[in-house]
N, C-alpha and C. Protein backbone atom coordinates (compact mmCIF):
# COMPACT_ATOMS: atom_id res chain seq x y z
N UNK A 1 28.38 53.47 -6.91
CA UNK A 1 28.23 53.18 -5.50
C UNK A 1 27.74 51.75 -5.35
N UNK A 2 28.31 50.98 -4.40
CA UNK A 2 28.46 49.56 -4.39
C UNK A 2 27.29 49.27 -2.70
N UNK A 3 26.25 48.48 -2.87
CA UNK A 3 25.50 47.99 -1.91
C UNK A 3 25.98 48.18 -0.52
N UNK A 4 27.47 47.58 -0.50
CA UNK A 4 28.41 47.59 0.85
C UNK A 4 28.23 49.34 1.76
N UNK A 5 28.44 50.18 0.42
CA UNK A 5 28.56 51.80 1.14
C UNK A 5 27.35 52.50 1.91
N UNK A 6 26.53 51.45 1.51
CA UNK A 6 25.27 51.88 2.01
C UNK A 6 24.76 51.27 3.71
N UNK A 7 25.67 50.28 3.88
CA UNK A 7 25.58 49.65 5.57
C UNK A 7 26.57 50.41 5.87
N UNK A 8 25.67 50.95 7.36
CA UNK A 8 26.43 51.96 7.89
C UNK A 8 27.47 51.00 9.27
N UNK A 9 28.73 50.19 8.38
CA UNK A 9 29.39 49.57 9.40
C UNK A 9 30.31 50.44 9.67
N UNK A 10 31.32 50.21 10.45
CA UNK A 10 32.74 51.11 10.63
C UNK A 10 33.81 51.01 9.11
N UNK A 11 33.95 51.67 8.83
CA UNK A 11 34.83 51.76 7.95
C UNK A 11 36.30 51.43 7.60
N UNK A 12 36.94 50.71 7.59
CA UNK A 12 38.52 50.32 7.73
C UNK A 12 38.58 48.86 8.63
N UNK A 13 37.48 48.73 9.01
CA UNK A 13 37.63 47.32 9.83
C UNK A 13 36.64 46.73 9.49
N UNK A 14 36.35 45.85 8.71
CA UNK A 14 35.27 44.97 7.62
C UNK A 14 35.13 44.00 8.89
N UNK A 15 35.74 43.28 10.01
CA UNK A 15 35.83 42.16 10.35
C UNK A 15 34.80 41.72 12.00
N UNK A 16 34.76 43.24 12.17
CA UNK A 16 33.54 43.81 13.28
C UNK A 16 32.94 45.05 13.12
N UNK A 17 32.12 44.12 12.50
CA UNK A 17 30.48 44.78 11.95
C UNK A 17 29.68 45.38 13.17
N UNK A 18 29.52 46.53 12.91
CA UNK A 18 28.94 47.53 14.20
C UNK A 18 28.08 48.40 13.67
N UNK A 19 26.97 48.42 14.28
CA UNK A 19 25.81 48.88 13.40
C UNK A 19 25.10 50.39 14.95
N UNK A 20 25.41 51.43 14.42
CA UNK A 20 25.63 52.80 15.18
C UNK A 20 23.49 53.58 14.90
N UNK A 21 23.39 53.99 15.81
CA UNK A 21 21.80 54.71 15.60
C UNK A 21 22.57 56.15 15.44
N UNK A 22 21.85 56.99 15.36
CA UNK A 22 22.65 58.48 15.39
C UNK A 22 22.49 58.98 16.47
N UNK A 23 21.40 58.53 17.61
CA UNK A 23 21.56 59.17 18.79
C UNK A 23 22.76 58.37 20.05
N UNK A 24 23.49 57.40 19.13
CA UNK A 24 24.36 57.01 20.21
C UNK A 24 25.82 57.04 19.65
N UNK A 25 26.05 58.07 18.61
CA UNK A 25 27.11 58.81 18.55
C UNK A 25 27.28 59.75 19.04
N UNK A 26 26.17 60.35 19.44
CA UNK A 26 25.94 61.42 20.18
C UNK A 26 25.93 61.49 21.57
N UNK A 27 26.78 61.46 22.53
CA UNK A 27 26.57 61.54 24.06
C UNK A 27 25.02 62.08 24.37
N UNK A 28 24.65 63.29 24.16
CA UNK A 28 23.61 63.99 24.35
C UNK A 28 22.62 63.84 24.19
N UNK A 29 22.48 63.59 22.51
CA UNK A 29 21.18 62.57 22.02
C UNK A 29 20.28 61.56 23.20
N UNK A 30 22.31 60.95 23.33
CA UNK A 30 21.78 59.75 23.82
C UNK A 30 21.15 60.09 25.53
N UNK A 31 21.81 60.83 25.91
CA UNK A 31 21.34 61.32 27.23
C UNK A 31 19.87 61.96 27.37
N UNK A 32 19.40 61.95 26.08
CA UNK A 32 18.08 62.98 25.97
C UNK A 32 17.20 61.61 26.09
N UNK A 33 17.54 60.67 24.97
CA UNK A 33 16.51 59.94 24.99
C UNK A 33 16.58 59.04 26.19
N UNK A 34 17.50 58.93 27.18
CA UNK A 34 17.54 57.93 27.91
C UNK A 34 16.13 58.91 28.69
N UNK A 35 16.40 60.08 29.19
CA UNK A 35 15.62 60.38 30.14
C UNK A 35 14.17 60.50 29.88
N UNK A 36 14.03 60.31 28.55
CA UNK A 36 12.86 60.60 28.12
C UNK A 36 11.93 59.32 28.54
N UNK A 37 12.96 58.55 28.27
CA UNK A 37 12.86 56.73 28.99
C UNK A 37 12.15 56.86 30.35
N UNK A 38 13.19 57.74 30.59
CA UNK A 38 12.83 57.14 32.04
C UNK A 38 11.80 57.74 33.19
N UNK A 39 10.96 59.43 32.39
CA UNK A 39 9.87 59.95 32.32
C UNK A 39 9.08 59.34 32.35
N UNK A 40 8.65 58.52 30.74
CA UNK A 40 7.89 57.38 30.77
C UNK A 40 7.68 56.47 31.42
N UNK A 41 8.48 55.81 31.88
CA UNK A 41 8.46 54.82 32.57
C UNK A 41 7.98 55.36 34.38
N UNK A 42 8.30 56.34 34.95
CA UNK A 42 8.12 57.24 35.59
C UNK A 42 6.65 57.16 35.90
N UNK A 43 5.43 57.69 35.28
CA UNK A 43 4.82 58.65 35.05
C UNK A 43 3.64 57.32 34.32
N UNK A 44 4.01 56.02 33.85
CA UNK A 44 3.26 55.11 33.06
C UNK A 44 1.67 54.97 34.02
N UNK A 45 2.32 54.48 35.28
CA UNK A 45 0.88 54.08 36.03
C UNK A 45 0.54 55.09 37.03
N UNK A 46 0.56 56.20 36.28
CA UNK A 46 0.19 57.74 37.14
C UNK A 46 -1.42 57.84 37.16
N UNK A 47 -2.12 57.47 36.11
CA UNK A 47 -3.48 57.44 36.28
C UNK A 47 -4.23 56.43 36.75
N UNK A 48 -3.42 55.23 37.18
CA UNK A 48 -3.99 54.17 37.79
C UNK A 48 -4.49 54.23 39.84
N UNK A 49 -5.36 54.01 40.57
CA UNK A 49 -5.97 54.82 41.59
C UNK A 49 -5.57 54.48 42.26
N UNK A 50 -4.94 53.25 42.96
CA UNK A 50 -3.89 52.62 43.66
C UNK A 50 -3.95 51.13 43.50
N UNK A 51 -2.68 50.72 43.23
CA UNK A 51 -1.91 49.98 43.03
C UNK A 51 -1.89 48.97 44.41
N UNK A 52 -2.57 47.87 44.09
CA UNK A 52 -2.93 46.35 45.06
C UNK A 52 -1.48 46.21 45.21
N UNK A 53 -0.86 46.32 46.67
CA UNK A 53 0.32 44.90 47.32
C UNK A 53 -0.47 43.76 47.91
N UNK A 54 -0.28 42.85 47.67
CA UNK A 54 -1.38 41.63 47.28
C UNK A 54 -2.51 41.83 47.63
N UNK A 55 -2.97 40.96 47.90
CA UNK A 55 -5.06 40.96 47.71
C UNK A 55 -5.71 41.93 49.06
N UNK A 56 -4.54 41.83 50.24
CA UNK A 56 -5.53 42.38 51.58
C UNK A 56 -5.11 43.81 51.64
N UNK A 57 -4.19 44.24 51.31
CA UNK A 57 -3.85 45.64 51.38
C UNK A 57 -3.28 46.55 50.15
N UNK A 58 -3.65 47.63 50.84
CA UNK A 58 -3.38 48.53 49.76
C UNK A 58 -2.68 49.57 49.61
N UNK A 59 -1.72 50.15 48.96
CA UNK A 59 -0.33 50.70 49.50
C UNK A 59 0.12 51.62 48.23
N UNK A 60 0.39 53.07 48.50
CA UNK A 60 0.50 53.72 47.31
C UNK A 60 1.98 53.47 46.77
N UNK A 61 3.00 52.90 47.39
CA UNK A 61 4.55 53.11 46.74
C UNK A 61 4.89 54.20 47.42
N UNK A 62 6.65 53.92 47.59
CA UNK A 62 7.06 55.59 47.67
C UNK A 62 8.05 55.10 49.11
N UNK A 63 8.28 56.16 49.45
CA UNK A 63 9.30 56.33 50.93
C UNK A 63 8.86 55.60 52.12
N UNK A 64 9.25 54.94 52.96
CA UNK A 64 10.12 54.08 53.47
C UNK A 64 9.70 52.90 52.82
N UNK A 65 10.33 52.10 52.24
CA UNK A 65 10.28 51.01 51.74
C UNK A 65 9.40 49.70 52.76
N UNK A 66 8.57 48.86 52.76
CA UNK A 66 8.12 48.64 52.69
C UNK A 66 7.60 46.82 52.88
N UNK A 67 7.64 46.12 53.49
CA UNK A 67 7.43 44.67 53.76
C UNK A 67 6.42 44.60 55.05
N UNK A 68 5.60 43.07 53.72
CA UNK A 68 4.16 43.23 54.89
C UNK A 68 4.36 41.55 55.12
N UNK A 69 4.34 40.87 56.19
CA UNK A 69 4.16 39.62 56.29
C UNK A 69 3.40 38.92 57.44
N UNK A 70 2.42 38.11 56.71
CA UNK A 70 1.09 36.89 57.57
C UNK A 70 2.12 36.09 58.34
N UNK A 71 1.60 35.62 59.57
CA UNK A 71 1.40 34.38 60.32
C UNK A 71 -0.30 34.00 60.82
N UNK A 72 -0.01 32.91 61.23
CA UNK A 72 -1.46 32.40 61.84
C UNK A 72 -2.19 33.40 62.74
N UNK A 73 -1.16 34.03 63.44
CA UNK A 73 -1.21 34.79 64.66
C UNK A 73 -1.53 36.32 64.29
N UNK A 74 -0.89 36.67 63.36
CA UNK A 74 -0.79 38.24 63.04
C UNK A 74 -0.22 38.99 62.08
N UNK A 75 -0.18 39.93 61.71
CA UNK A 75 0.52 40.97 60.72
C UNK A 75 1.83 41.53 61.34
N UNK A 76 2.24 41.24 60.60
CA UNK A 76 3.81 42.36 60.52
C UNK A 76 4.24 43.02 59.76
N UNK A 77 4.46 44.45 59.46
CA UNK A 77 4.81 45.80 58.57
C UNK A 77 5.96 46.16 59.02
N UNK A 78 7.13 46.07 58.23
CA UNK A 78 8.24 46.66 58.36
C UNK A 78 8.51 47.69 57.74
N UNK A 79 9.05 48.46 57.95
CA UNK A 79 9.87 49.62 57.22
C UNK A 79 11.15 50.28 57.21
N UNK A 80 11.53 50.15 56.32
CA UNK A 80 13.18 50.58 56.44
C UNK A 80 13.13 52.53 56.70
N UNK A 81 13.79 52.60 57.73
CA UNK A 81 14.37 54.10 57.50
C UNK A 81 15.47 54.70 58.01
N UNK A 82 16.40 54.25 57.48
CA UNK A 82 17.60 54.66 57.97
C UNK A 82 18.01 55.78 58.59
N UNK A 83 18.88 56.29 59.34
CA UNK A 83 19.13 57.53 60.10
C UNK A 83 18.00 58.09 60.56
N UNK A 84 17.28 57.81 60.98
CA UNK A 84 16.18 58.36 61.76
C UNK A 84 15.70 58.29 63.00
N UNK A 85 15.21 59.17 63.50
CA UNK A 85 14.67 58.41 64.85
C UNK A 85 13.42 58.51 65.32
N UNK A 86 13.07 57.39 66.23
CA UNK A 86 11.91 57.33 66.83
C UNK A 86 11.28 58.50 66.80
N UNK A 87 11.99 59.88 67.80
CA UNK A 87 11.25 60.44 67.61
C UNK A 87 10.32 61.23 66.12
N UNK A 88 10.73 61.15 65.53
CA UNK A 88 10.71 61.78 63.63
C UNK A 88 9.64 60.99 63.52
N UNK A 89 9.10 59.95 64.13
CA UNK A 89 7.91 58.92 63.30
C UNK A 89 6.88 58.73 64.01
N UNK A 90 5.18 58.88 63.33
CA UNK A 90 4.22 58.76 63.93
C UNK A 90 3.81 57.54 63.71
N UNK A 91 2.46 56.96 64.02
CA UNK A 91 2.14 55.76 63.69
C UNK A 91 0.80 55.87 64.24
N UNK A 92 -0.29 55.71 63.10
CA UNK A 92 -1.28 55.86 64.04
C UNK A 92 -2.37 55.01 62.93
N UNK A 93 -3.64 54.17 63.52
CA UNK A 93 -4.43 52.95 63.29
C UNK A 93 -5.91 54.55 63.08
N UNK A 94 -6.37 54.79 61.96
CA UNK A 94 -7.63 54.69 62.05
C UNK A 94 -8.37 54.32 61.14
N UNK A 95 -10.34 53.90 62.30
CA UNK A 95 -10.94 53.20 60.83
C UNK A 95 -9.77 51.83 60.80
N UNK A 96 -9.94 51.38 59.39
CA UNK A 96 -9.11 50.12 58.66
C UNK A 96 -7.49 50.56 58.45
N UNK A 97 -7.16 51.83 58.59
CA UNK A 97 -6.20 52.00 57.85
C UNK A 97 -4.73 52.43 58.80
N UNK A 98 -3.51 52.09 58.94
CA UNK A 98 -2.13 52.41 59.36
C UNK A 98 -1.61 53.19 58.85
N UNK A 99 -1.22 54.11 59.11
CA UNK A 99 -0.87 55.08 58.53
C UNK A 99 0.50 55.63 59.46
N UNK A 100 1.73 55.64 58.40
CA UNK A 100 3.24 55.48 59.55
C UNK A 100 3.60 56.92 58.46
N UNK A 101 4.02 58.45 59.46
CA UNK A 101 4.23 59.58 58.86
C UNK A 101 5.57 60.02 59.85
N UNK A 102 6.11 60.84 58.98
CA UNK A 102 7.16 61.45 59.94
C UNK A 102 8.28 62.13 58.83
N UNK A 103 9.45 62.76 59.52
CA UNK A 103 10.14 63.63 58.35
C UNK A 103 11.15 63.44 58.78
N UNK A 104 12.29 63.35 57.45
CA UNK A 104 13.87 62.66 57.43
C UNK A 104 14.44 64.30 57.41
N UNK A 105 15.51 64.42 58.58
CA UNK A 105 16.04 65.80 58.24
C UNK A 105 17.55 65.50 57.97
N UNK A 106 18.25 66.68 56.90
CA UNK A 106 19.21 66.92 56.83
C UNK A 106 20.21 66.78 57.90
N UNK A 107 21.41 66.14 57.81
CA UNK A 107 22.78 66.44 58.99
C UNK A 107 23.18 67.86 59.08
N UNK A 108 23.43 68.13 57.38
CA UNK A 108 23.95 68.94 57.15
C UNK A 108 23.34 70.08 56.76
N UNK A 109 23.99 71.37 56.40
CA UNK A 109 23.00 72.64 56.05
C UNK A 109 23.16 72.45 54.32
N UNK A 110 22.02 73.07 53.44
CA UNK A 110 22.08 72.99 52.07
C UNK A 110 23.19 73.66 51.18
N UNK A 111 23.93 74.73 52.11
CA UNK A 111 24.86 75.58 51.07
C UNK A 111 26.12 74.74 51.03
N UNK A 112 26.62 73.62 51.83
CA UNK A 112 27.39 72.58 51.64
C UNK A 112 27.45 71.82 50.63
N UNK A 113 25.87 71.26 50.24
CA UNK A 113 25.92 70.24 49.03
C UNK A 113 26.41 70.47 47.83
N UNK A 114 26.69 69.85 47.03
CA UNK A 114 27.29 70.07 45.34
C UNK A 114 25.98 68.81 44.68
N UNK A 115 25.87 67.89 45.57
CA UNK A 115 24.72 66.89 45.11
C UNK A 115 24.85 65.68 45.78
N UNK A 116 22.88 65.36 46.16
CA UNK A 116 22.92 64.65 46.94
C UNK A 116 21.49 63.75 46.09
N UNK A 117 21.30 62.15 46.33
CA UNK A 117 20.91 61.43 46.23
C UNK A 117 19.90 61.15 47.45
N UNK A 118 20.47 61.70 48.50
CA UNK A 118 19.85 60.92 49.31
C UNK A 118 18.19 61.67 49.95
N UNK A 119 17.04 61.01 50.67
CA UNK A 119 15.73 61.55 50.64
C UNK A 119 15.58 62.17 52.00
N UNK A 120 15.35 63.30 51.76
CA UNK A 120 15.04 64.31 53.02
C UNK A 120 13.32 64.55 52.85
N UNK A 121 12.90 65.25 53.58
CA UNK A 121 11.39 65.82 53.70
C UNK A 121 10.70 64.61 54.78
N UNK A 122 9.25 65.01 54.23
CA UNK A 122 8.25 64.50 55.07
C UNK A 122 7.75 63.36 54.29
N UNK A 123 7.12 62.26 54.93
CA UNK A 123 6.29 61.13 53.99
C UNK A 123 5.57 61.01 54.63
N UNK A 124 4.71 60.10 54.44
CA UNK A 124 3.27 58.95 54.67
C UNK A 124 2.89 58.14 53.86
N UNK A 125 2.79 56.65 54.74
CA UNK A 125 2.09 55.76 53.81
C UNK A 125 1.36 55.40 54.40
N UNK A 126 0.41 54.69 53.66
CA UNK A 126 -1.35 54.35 54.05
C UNK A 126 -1.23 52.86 53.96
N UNK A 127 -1.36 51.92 55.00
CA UNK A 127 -1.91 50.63 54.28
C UNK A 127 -3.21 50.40 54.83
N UNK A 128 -4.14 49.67 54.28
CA UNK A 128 -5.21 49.63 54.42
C UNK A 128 -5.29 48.11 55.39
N UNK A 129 -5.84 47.78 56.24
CA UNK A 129 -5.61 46.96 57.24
C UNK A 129 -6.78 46.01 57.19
N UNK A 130 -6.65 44.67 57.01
CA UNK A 130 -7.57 43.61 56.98
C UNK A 130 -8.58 43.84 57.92
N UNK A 131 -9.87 43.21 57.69
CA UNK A 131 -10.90 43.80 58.89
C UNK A 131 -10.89 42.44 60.33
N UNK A 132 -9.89 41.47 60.36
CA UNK A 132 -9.46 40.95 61.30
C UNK A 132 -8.36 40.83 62.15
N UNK A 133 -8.34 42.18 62.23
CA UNK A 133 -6.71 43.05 62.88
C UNK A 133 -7.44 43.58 64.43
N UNK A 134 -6.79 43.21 65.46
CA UNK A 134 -6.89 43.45 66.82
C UNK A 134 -6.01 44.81 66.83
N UNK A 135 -6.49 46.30 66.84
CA UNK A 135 -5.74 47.03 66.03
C UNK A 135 -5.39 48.09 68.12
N UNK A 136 -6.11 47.20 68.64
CA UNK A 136 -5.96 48.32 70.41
C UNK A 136 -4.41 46.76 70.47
N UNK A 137 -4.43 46.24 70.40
CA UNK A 137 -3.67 45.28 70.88
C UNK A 137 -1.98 45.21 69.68
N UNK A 138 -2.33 46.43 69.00
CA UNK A 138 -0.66 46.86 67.89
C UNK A 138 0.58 47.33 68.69
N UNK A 139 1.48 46.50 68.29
CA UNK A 139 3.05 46.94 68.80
C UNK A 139 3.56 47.59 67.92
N UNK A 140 4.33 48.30 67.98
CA UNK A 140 5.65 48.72 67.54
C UNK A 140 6.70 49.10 68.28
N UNK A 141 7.89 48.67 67.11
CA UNK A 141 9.51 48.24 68.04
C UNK A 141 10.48 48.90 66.56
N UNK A 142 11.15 50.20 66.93
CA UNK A 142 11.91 50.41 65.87
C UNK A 142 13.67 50.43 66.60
N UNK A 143 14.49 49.52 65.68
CA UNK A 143 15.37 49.05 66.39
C UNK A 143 16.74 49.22 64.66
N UNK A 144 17.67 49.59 64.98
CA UNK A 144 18.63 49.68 63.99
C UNK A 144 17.97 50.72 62.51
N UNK A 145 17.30 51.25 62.48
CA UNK A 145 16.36 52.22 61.17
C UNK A 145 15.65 51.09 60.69
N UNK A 146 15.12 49.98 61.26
CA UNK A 146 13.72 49.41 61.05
C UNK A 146 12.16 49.48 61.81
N UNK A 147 11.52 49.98 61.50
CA UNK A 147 10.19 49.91 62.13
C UNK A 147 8.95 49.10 61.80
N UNK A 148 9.18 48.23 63.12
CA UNK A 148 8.13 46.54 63.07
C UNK A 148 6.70 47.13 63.40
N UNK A 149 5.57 47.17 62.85
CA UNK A 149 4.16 47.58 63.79
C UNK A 149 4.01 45.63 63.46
N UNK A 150 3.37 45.09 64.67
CA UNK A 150 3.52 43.93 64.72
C UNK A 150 1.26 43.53 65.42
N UNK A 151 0.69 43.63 64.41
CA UNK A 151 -0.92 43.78 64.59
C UNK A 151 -1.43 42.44 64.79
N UNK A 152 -1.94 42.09 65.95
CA UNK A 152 -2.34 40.41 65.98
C UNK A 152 -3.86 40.53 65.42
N UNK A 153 -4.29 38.92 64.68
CA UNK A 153 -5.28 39.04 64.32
C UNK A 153 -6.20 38.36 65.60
N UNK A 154 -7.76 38.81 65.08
CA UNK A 154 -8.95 38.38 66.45
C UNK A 154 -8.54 36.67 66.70
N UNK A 155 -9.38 36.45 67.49
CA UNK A 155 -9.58 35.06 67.75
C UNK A 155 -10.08 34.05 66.98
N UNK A 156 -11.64 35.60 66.35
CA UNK A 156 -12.10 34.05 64.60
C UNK A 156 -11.19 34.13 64.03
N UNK A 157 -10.42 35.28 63.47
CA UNK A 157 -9.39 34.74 62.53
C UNK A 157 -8.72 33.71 62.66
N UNK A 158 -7.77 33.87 64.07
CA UNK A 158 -7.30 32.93 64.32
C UNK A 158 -7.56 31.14 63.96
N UNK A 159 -9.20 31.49 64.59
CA UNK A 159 -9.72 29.65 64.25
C UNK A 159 -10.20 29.37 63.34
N UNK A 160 -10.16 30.33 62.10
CA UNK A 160 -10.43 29.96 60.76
C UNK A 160 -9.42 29.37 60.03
N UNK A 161 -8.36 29.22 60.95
CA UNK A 161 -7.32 28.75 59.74
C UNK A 161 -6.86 27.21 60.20
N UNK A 162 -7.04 26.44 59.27
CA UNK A 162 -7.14 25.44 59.29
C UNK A 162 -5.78 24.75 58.46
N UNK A 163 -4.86 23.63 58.90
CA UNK A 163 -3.90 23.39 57.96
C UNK A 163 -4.08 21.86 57.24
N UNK A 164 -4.09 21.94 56.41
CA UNK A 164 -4.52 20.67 55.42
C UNK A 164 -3.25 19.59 55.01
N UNK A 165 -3.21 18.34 55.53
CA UNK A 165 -2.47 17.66 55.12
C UNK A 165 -2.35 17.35 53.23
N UNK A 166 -1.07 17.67 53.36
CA UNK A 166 -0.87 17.05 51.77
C UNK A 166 -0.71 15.23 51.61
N UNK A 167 -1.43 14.42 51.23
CA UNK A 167 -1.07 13.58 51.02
C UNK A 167 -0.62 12.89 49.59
N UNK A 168 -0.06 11.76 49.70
CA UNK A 168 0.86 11.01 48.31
C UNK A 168 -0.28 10.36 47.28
């Protein structure tokens, strides 16, 4: 037995060298370990207590997706939720915290499906709200399956912010 028999290349074609694991000859294998992947990965920061979206708030992940953005003036929280409607969504300020809940229902009835991707049930997310949020003075405007809560900040906030010339 010659060194060569021992690399496990393809056999009959010396000229593309292909180097095989045993779980990816295997459809199944390979399907096992992918998911095992993706458990892990899943499940990694499950014991961590919540997870900082930048420094002022705090936001567990999860259903309706999610964008928070500063001006001088105020906060803005968007949320995507497609097919839904106004009525389906609460929104309510207490204490520090926003809290936007409500439940995505089915079109259709369940004995129809063969398989579906898409997210039905109930959610809630929590963000935790800077302590210079004018929170009696909050809008919200949900327009195309986006929902704006649009929170102005006080007046000190306001005159704390100061803009600094860059100079050369």
């Amino acid at each position: 037995m010659s060194v060569r028999d021992l690399i496990p290349w393809r056999r009959g074609n010396e000229q593309t060298p292909t180097v095989y694991r045993d779980a990816d000859r295997n459809p199944f294998l390979a399907l096992h370990r992918e998911m095992n992947r993706l458990f892990d990965d899943a499940f990694r920061g499950f014991d961590s207590r919540w997870p900082a979206l930048g420094s002022v708030f705090s936001d567990r992940g999860g259903w309706p997706s999610m964008e928070i953005a500063e001006t001088d003036k105020e906060w803005k929280i968007s949320a995507e939720m497609p097919g839904m409607d106004e009525k389906d969504i609460e929104i309510l300020v207490d204490d520090d915290t926003l809290t936007v809940r409500g439940e995505k229902r089915s079109e259709v009835d369940d004995r129809d499906k063969q398989f579906s991707e898409r997210y039905y049930g109930r959610f809630e997310r929590r963000v935790a709200l800077p302590p210079d949020v004018e929170t009696d003075r909050a809008q919200a405007r949900f327009s195309k399956g986006v929902l704006t809560v649009t929170l102005p900040k006080t007046e000190t906030a306001r005159s704390r912010v100061k803009r600094i010339a860059i100079s050369n």
